[in-house]
Protein backbone atom coordinates (compact mmCIF):
# COMPACT_ATOMS: atom_id res chain seq x y z
CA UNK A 1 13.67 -59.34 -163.64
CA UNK A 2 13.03 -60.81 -160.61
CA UNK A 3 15.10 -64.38 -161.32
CA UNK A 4 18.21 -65.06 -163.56
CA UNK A 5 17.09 -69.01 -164.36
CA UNK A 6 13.82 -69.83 -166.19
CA UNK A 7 11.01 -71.56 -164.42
CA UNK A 8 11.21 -75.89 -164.51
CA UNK A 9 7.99 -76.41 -167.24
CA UNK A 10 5.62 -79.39 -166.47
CA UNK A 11 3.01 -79.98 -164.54
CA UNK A 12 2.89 -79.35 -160.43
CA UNK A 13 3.86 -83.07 -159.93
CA UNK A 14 6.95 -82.47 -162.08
CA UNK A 15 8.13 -79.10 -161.46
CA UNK A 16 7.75 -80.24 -157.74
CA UNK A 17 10.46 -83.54 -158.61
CA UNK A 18 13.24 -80.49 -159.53
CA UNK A 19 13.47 -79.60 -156.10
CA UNK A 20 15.22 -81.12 -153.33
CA UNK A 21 13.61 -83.22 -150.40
CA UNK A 22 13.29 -80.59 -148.11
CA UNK A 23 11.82 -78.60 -150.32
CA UNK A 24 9.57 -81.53 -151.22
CA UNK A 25 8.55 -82.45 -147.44
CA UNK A 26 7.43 -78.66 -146.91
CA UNK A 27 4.96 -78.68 -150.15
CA UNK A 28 3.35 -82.09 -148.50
CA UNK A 29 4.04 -80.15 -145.38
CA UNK A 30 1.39 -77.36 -146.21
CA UNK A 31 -0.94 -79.56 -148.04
CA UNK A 32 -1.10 -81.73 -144.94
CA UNK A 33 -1.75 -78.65 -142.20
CA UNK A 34 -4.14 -77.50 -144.38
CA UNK A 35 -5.84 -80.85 -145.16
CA UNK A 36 -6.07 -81.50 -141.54
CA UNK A 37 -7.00 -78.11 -140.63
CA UNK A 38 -10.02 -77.08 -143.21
CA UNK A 39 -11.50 -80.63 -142.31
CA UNK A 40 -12.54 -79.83 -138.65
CA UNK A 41 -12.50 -75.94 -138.50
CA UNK A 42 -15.47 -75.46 -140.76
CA UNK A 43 -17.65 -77.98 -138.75
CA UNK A 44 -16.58 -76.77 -135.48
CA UNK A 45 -19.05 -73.82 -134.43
CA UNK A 46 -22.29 -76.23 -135.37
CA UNK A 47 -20.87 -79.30 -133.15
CA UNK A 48 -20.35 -76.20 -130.14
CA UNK A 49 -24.19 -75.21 -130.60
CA UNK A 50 -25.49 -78.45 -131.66
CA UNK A 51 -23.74 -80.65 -130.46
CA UNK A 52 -22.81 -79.82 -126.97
CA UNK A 53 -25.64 -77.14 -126.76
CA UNK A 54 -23.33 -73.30 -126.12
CA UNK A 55 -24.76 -70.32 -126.67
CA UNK A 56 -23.59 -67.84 -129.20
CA UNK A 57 -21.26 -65.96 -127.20
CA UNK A 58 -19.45 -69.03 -125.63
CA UNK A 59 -19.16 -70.82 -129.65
CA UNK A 60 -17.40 -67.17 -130.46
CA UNK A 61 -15.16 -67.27 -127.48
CA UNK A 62 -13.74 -70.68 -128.76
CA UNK A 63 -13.27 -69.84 -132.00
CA UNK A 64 -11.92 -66.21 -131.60
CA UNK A 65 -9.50 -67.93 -128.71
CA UNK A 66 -8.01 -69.97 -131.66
CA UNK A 67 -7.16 -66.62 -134.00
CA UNK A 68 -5.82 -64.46 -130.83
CA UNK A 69 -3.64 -67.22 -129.92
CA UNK A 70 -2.35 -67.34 -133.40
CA UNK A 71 -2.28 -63.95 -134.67
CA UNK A 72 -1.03 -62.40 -131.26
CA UNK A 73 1.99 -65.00 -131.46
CA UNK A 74 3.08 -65.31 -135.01
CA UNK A 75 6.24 -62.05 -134.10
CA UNK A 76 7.33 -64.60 -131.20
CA UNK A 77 7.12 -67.77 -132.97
CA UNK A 78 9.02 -65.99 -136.05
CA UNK A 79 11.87 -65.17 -133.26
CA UNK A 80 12.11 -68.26 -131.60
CA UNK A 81 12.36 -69.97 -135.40
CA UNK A 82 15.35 -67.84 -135.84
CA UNK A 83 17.03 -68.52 -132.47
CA UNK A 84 16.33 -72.00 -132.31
CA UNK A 85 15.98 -73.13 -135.95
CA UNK A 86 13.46 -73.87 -138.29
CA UNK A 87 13.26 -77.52 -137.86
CA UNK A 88 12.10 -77.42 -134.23
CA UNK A 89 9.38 -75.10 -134.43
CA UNK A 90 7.78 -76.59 -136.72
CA UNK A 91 8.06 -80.18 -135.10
CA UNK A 92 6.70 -78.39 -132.42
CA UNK A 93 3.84 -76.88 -133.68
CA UNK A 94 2.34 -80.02 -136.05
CA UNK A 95 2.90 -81.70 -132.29
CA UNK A 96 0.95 -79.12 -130.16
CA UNK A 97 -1.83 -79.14 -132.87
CA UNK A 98 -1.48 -82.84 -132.90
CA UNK A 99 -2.74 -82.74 -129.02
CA UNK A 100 -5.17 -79.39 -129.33
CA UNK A 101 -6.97 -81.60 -132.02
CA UNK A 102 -6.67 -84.33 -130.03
CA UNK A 103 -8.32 -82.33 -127.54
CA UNK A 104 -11.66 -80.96 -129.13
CA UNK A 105 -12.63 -84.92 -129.61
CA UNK A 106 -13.26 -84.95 -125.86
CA UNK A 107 -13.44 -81.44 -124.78
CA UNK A 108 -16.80 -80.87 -123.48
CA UNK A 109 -16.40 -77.58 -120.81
CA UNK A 110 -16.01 -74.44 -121.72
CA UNK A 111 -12.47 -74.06 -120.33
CA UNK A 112 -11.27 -77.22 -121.94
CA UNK A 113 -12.62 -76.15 -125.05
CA UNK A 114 -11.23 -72.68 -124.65
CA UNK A 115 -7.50 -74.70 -124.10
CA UNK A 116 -7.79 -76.96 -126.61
CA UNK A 117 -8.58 -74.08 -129.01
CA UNK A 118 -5.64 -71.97 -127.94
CA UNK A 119 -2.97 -74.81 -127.99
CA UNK A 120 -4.57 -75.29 -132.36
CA UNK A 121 -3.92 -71.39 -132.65
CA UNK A 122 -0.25 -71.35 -130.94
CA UNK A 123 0.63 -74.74 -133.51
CA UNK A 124 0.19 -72.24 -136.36
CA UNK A 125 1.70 -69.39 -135.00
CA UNK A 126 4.93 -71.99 -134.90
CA UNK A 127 5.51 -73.69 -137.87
CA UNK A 128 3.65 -70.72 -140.14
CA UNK A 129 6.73 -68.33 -139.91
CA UNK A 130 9.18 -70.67 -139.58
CA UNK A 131 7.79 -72.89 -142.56
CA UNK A 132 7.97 -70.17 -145.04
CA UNK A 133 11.03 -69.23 -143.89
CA UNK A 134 12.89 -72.88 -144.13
CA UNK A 135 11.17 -72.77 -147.64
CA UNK A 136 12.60 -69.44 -148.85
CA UNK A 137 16.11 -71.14 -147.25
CA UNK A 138 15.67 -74.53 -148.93
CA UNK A 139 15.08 -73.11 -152.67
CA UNK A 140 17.54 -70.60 -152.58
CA UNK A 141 17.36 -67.19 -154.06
CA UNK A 142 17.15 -68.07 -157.97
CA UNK A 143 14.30 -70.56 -157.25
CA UNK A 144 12.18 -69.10 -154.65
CA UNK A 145 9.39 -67.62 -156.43
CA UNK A 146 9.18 -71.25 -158.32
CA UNK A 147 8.92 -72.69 -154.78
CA UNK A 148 6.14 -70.24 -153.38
CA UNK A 149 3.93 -70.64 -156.58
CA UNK A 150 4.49 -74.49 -156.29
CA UNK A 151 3.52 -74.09 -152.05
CA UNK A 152 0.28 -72.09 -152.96
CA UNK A 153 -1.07 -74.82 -155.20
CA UNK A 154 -0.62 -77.37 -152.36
CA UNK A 155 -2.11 -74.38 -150.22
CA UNK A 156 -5.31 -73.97 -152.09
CA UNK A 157 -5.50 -78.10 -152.37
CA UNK A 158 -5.31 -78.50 -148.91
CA UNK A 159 -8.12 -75.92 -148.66
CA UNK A 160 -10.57 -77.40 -151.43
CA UNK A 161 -9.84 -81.19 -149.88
CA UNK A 162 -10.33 -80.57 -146.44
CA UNK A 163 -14.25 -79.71 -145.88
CA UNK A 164 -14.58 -82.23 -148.59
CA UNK A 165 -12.84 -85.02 -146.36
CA UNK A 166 -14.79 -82.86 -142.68
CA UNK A 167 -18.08 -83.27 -144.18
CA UNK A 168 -17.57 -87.08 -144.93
CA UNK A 169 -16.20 -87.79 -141.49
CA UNK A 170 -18.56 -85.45 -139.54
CA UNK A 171 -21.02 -87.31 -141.07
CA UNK A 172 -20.22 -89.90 -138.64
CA UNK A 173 -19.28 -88.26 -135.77
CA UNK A 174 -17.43 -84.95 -134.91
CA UNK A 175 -15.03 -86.82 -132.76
CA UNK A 176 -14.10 -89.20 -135.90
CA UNK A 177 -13.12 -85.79 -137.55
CA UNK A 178 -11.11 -85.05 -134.59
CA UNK A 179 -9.48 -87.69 -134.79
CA UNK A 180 -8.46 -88.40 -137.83
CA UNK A 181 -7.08 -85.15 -138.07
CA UNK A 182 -4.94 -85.53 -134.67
CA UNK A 183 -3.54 -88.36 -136.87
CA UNK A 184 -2.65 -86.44 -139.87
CA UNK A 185 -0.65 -83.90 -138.04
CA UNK A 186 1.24 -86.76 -135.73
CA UNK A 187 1.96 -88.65 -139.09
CA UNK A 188 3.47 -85.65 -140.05
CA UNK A 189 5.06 -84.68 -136.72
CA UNK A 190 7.14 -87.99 -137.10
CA UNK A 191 7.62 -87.67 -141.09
CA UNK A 192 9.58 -84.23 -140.40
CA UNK A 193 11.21 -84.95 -136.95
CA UNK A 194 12.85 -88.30 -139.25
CA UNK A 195 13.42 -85.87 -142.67
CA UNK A 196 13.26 -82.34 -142.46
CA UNK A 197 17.25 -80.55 -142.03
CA UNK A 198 18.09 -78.72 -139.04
CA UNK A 199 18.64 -75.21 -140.72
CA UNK A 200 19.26 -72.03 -138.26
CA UNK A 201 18.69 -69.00 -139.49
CA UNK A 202 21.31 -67.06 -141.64
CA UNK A 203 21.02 -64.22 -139.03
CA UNK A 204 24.33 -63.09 -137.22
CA UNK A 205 25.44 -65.66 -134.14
CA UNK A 206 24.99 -62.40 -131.71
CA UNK A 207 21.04 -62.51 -130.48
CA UNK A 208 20.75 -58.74 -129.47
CA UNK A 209 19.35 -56.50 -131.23
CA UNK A 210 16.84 -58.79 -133.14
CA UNK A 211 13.58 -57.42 -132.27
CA UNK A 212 15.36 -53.65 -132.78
CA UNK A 213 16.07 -54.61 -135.93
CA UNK A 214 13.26 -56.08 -136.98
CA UNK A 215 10.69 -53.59 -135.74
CA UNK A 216 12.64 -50.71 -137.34
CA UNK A 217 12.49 -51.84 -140.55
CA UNK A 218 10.67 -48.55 -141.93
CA UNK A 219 10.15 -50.01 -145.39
CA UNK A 220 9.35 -53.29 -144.17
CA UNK A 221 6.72 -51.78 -142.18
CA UNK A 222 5.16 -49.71 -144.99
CA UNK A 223 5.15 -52.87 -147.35
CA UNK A 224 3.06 -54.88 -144.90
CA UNK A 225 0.79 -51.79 -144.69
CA UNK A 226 0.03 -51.74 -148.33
CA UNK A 227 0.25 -55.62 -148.50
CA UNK A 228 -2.74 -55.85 -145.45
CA UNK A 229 -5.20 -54.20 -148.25
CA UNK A 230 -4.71 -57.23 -149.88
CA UNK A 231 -6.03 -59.75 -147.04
CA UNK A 232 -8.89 -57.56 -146.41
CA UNK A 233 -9.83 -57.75 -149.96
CA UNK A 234 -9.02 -61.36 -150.11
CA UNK A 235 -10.75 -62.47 -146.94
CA UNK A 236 -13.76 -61.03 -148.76
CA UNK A 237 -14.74 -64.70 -150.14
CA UNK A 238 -15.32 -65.49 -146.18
CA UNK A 239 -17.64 -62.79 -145.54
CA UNK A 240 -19.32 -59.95 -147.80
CA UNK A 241 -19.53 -62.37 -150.99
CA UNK A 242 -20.95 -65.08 -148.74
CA UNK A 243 -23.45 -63.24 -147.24
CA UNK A 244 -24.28 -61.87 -150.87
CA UNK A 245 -24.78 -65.01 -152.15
CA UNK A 246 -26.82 -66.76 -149.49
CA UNK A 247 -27.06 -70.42 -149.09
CA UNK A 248 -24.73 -73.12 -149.07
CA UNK A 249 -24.40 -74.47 -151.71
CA UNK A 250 -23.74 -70.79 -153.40
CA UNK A 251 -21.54 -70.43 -150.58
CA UNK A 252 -19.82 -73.92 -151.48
CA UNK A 253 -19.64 -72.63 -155.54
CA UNK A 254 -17.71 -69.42 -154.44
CA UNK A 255 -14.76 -71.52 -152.13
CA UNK A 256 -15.05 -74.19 -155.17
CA UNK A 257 -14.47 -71.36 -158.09
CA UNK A 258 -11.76 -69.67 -155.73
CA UNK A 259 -9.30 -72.87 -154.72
CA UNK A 260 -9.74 -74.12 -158.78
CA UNK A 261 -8.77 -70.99 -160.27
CA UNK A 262 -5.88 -71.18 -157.95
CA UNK A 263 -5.09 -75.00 -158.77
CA UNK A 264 -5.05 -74.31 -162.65
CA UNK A 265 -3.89 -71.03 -162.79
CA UNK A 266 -1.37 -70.69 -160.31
CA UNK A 267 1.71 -71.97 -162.37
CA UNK A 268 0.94 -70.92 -165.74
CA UNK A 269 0.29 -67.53 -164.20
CA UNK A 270 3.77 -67.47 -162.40
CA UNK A 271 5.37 -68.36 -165.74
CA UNK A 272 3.67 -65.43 -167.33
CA UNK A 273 5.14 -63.03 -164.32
CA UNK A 274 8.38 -64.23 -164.28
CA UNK A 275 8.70 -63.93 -168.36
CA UNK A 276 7.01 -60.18 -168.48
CA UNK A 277 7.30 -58.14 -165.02
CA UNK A 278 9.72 -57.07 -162.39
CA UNK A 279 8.57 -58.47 -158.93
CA UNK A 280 7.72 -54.96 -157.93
CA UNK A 281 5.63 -54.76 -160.90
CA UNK A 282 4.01 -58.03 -160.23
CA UNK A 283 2.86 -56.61 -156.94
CA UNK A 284 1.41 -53.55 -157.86
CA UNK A 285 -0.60 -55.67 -160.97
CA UNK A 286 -1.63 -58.00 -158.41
CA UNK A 287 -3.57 -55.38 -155.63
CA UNK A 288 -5.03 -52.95 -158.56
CA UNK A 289 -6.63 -57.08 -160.05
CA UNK A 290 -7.96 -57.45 -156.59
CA UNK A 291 -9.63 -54.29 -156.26
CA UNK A 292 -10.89 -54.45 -159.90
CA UNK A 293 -12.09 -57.64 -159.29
CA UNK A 294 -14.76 -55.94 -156.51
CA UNK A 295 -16.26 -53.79 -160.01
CA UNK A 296 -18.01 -56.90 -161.17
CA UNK A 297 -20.78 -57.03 -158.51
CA UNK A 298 -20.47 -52.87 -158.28
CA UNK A 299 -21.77 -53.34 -162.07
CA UNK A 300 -23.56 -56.86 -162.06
CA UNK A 301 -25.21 -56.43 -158.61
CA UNK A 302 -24.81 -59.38 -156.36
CA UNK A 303 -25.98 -62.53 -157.98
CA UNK A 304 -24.65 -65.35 -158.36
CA UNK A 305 -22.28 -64.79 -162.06
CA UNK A 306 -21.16 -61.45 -160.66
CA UNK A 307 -20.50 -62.86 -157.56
CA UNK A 308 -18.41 -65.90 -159.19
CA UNK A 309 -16.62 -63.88 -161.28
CA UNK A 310 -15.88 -61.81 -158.31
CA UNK A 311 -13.79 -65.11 -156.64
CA UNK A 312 -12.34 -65.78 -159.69
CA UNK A 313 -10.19 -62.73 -160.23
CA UNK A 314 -9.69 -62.73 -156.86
CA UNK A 315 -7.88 -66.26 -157.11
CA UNK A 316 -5.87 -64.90 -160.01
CA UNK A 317 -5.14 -61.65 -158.12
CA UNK A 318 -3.76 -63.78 -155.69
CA UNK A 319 -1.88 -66.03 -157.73
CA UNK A 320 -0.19 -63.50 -159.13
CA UNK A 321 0.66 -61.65 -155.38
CA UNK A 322 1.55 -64.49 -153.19
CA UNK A 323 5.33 -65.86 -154.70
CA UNK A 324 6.17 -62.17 -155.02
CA UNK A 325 5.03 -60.81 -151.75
CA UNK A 326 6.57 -64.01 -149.95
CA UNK A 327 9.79 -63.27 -152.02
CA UNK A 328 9.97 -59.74 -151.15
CA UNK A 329 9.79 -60.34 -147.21
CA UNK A 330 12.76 -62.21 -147.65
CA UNK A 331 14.19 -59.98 -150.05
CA UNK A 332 13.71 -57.16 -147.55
CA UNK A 333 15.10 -58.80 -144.74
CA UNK A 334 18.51 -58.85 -146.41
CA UNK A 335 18.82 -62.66 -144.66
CA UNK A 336 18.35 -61.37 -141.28
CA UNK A 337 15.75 -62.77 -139.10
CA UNK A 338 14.07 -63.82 -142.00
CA UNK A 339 11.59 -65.84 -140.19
CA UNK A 340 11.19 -62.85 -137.34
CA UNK A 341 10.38 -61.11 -140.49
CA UNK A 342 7.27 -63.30 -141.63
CA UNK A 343 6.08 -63.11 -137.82
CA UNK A 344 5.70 -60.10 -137.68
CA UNK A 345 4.03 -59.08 -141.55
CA UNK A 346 1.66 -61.95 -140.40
CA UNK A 347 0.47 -60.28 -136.87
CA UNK A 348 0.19 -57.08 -138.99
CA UNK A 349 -1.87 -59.20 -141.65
CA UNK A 350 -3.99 -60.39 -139.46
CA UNK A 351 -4.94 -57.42 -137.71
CA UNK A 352 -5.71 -56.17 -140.56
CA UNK A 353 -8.42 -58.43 -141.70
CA UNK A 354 -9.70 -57.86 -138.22
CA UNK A 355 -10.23 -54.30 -138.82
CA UNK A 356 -11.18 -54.74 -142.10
CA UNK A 357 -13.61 -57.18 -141.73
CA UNK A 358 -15.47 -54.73 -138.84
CA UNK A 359 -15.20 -51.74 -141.17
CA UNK A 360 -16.76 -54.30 -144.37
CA UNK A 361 -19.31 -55.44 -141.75
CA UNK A 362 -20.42 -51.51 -140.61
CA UNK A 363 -20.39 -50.90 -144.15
CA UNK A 364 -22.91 -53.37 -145.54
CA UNK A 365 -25.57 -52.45 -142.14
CA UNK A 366 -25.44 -49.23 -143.69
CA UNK A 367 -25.44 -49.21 -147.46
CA UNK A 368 -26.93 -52.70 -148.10
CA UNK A 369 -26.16 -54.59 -150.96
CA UNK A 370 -25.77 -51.06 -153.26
CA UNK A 371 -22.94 -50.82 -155.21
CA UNK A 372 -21.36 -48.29 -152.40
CA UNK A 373 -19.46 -51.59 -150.48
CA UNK A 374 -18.20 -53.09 -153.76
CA UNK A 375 -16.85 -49.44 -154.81
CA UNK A 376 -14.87 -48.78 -151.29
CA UNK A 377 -13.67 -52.26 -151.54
CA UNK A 378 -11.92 -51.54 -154.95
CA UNK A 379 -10.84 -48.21 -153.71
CA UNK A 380 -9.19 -50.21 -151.05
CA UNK A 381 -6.85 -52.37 -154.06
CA UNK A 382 -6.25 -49.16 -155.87
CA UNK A 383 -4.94 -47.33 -152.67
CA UNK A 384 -2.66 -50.15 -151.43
CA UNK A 385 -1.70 -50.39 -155.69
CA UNK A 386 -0.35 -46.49 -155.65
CA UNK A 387 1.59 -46.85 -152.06
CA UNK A 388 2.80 -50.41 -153.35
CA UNK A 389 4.20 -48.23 -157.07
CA UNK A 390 5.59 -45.22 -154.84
CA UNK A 391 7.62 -47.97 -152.60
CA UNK A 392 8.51 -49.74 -155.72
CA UNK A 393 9.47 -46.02 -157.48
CA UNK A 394 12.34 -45.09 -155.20
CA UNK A 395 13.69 -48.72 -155.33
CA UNK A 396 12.81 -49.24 -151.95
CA UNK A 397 11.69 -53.05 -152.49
CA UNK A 398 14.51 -54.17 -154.28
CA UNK A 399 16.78 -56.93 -153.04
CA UNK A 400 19.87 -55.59 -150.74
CA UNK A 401 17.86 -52.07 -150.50
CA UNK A 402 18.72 -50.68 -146.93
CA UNK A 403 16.98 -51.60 -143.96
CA UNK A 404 15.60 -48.06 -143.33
C-alpha cells in the first residue's frame, strides 16, 4: 500500500486542522490563486472584443500570450524553486500576478495587454511547481497523498467560486474584477512572505548536473507520457462537451456537475484508494474511468444527461488520479529536484492538451457529433491505462526505483 498510517476521518475542515501551518497556508494558498484567477479569466476575451473593441486574432494573441508564458516556463520556474527555495518563488509569483492583474484594469493597447498577460502566465509558472513541491515537503512522505486530496478540494473550490464571484463583479465593471483580484493575490503575497517557512530543496548542495538529471529520467519521462492522456481527456469539459452541449447555461451545468463531484467525492474517494489499491493501481483505475467515462455520450449521444454524466466520472476519474500522480512525481524523483521535477511533467502536460485539443478539434470537423470522437477519446484512457500497468508491472513507479 501506498501509506503505512490511516487517513485523519472528518470532514475537509477537520482533516485540514491535523496538519501543520504550512501545510494549512498552502491549501488557502491554492484556493486563493484559484479564486482570484477563475474570477477574471473567464470574462476576459468578451471585455477584449466588447469592451475595448479587438478583433479575433488580437483577443487570441492575449490570451494564448498568457498559456505560452506559463507552459513554456513551468521546467525553469521548477529549477529556480529548487535553487533558491520554495518560499521565494512563490512570493514571487502571487506578487508578479498581483501587478499583471493589476495591469489588465488599465491596459488598453495591444502591447500592454500582451505584457500584462505574460507577467499573469510567468506568476503561475512560479509558485505552480514550487507550491506542490513545498506541499509534498511540508506533509511528509506518510501524509502526502492525505495532503494532495485535501489541496484538490480547495482546487476545485477555488474553481466553482471564482466565475461565481467574476460574474458579480463584472457586472459592475471589468476593472472592479481586476481589481479586486490584484487584491486577493497581494493579501496573499503578504500572508506568505509573514508565514510560509523558507524550505530549500532536499536536492544535493552541488547545482551541476540538475537539468542532466532531470531530463534523463527515462521513466519519469514515460510516466508523464501516459499521464498527458489524462489532461487531454480531462480538458475535455473545456471544449468537445461544451460545444456538445451548447448554451450557457448547459455549459455552466457541466463546470457545476464537474467541481461538485470533486468537492463531495474527493475525500471519501481517497479513503476508498488508500484502504483497497496500491498507488500504481490507483493510477491505472483512474485513466481506464476517464476513458470509460467518454462511452456515455458514444452510447447516449450528446444531450444533455449523457453529457452530465460524462463530467461526472470525469471528476471522479480525477479524484481518484490527482493525490497519486502528484505522489508519484515525488516518489520518482527520489527527493531530487523535486520541484524541477513538477516543472517539467507540467510543460509536458501542457503540451499535451495543446496537441490534443487540435487533434479533438480536427476530429469533430470531420466526424461530427457521431459516436467516432467519443470512441477515440476512450481509446485515448485505455492506451495511456495499458502503458501506465506495463510501467507499474516491472516496478518501475515504485518509491526509490532507479532513476533510469
Amino acid at each position: 500500500m501506498t501509506t503505512a498510517t490511516a487517513p485523519a476521518k472528518g470532514g475537509v475542515w477537520k482533516q485540514s486542522r491535523t496538519f501543520e501551518p504550512a501545510v494549512r497556508l498552502l491549501f488557502l494558498n491554492q484556493l486563493t490563486i484559484n479564486l482570484g484567477f477563475y474570477m477574471l479569466m473567464p470574462y476576459l476575451a468578451a471585455h477584449l472584443a466588447d469592451g475595448l473593441g479587438m478583433a479575433a486574432w488580437a483577443v487570441g494573441l492575449v490570451l494564448g500570450a498568457r498559456n505560452l508564458s506559463q507552459q513554456g516556463m513551468f521546467l525553469v520556474g521548477g529549477a529556480l524553486a529548487d535553487r533558491l527555495g520554495f518560499k521565494p518563488l512563490i512570493v514571487a509569483g502571487c506578487a508578479l500576478r498581483t501587478v499583471g492583474f493589476g495591469a489588465l484594469a488599465f491596459a488598453q493597447s495591444l502591447p500592454m495587454l500582451i505584457a500584462a498577460s505574460l507577467a499573469t502566465g510567468l506568476a503561475g509558472a512560479l509558485f505552480n511547481p514550487a507550491v506542490r513541491a513545498c506541499l509534498a515537503a511540508e506533509a511528509g512522505e506518510e501524509r502526502r497523498v492525505e495532503a494532495f486530496a485535501l489541496f484538490n478540494v480547495y482546487y476545485q473550490a477555488g474553481i466553482l467560486l471564482g466565475p461565481l464571484v467574476g460574474v458579480a463583479l463584472t457586472g459592475v465593471s471589468f476593472r472592479l474584477t481586476c481589481g479586486v483580484a490584484a487584491v486577493l493575490f497581494a493579501g496573499l503575497t503578504l500572508v506568505q512572505l509573514r508565514h510560509l517557512p523558507v524550505r530549500v530543496s532536499e536536492a544535493p548542495r552541488e547545482q551541476r548536473g540538475q537539468f542532466r538529471t532531470v531530463l534523463a529520467h527515462r521513466t519519469f519521462w514515460l510516466f508523464s507520457l501516459a499521464m498527458t492522456g489524462s489532461y487531454v481527456l480531462s480538458f475535455q469539459v473545456y471544449l468537445a462537451l461544451p460545444l456538445a452541449a451548447g448554451g450557457t447555461g448547459a455549459t455552466t451545468a457541466l463546470f457545476v456537475v464537474s467541481a461538485l463531484v470533486a468537492l463531495a467525492g474527493q475525500l471519501r474517494i481517497t479513503a476508498w484508494c488508500r484502504r483497497r489499491l496500491s498507488r500504481e493501481r490507483c493510477l491505472v483505475l483512474g485513466l481506464a474511468l476517464m476513458g470509460g467515462a467518454f462511452l456515455v455520450p458514444a452510447v447516449l449521444g450528446h444531450g444533455l444527461v449523457g453529457l452530465l454524466l460524462c463530467a461526472a466520472v470525469l471528476s471522479v476519474a480525477n479524484a481518484v488520479l490527482y493525490p497519486y500522480e502528484m505522489d508519484t512525481v515525488v516518489a520518482l524523483s527520489r527527493g531530487r529536484w523535486v520541484a524541477t521535477h513538477y516543472g517539467l511533467y507540467n510543460t509536458v502536460c501542457g503540451i499535451g492538451i495543446t496537441l490534443g485539443n487540435l487533434g479533438t478539434g480536427a476530429l469533430l470537423d470531420v466526424t461530427g457529433w457521431s459516436a467516432a470522437p467519443w470512441l477515440v477519446l476512450c481509446g485515448v484512457g485505455l492506451v495511456c491505462a495499458a502503458a501506465m500497468a506495463l510501467l507499474a508491472r516491472g516496478g518501475r513507479l515504485a518509491e526509490g526505483a532507479p532513476a533510469a
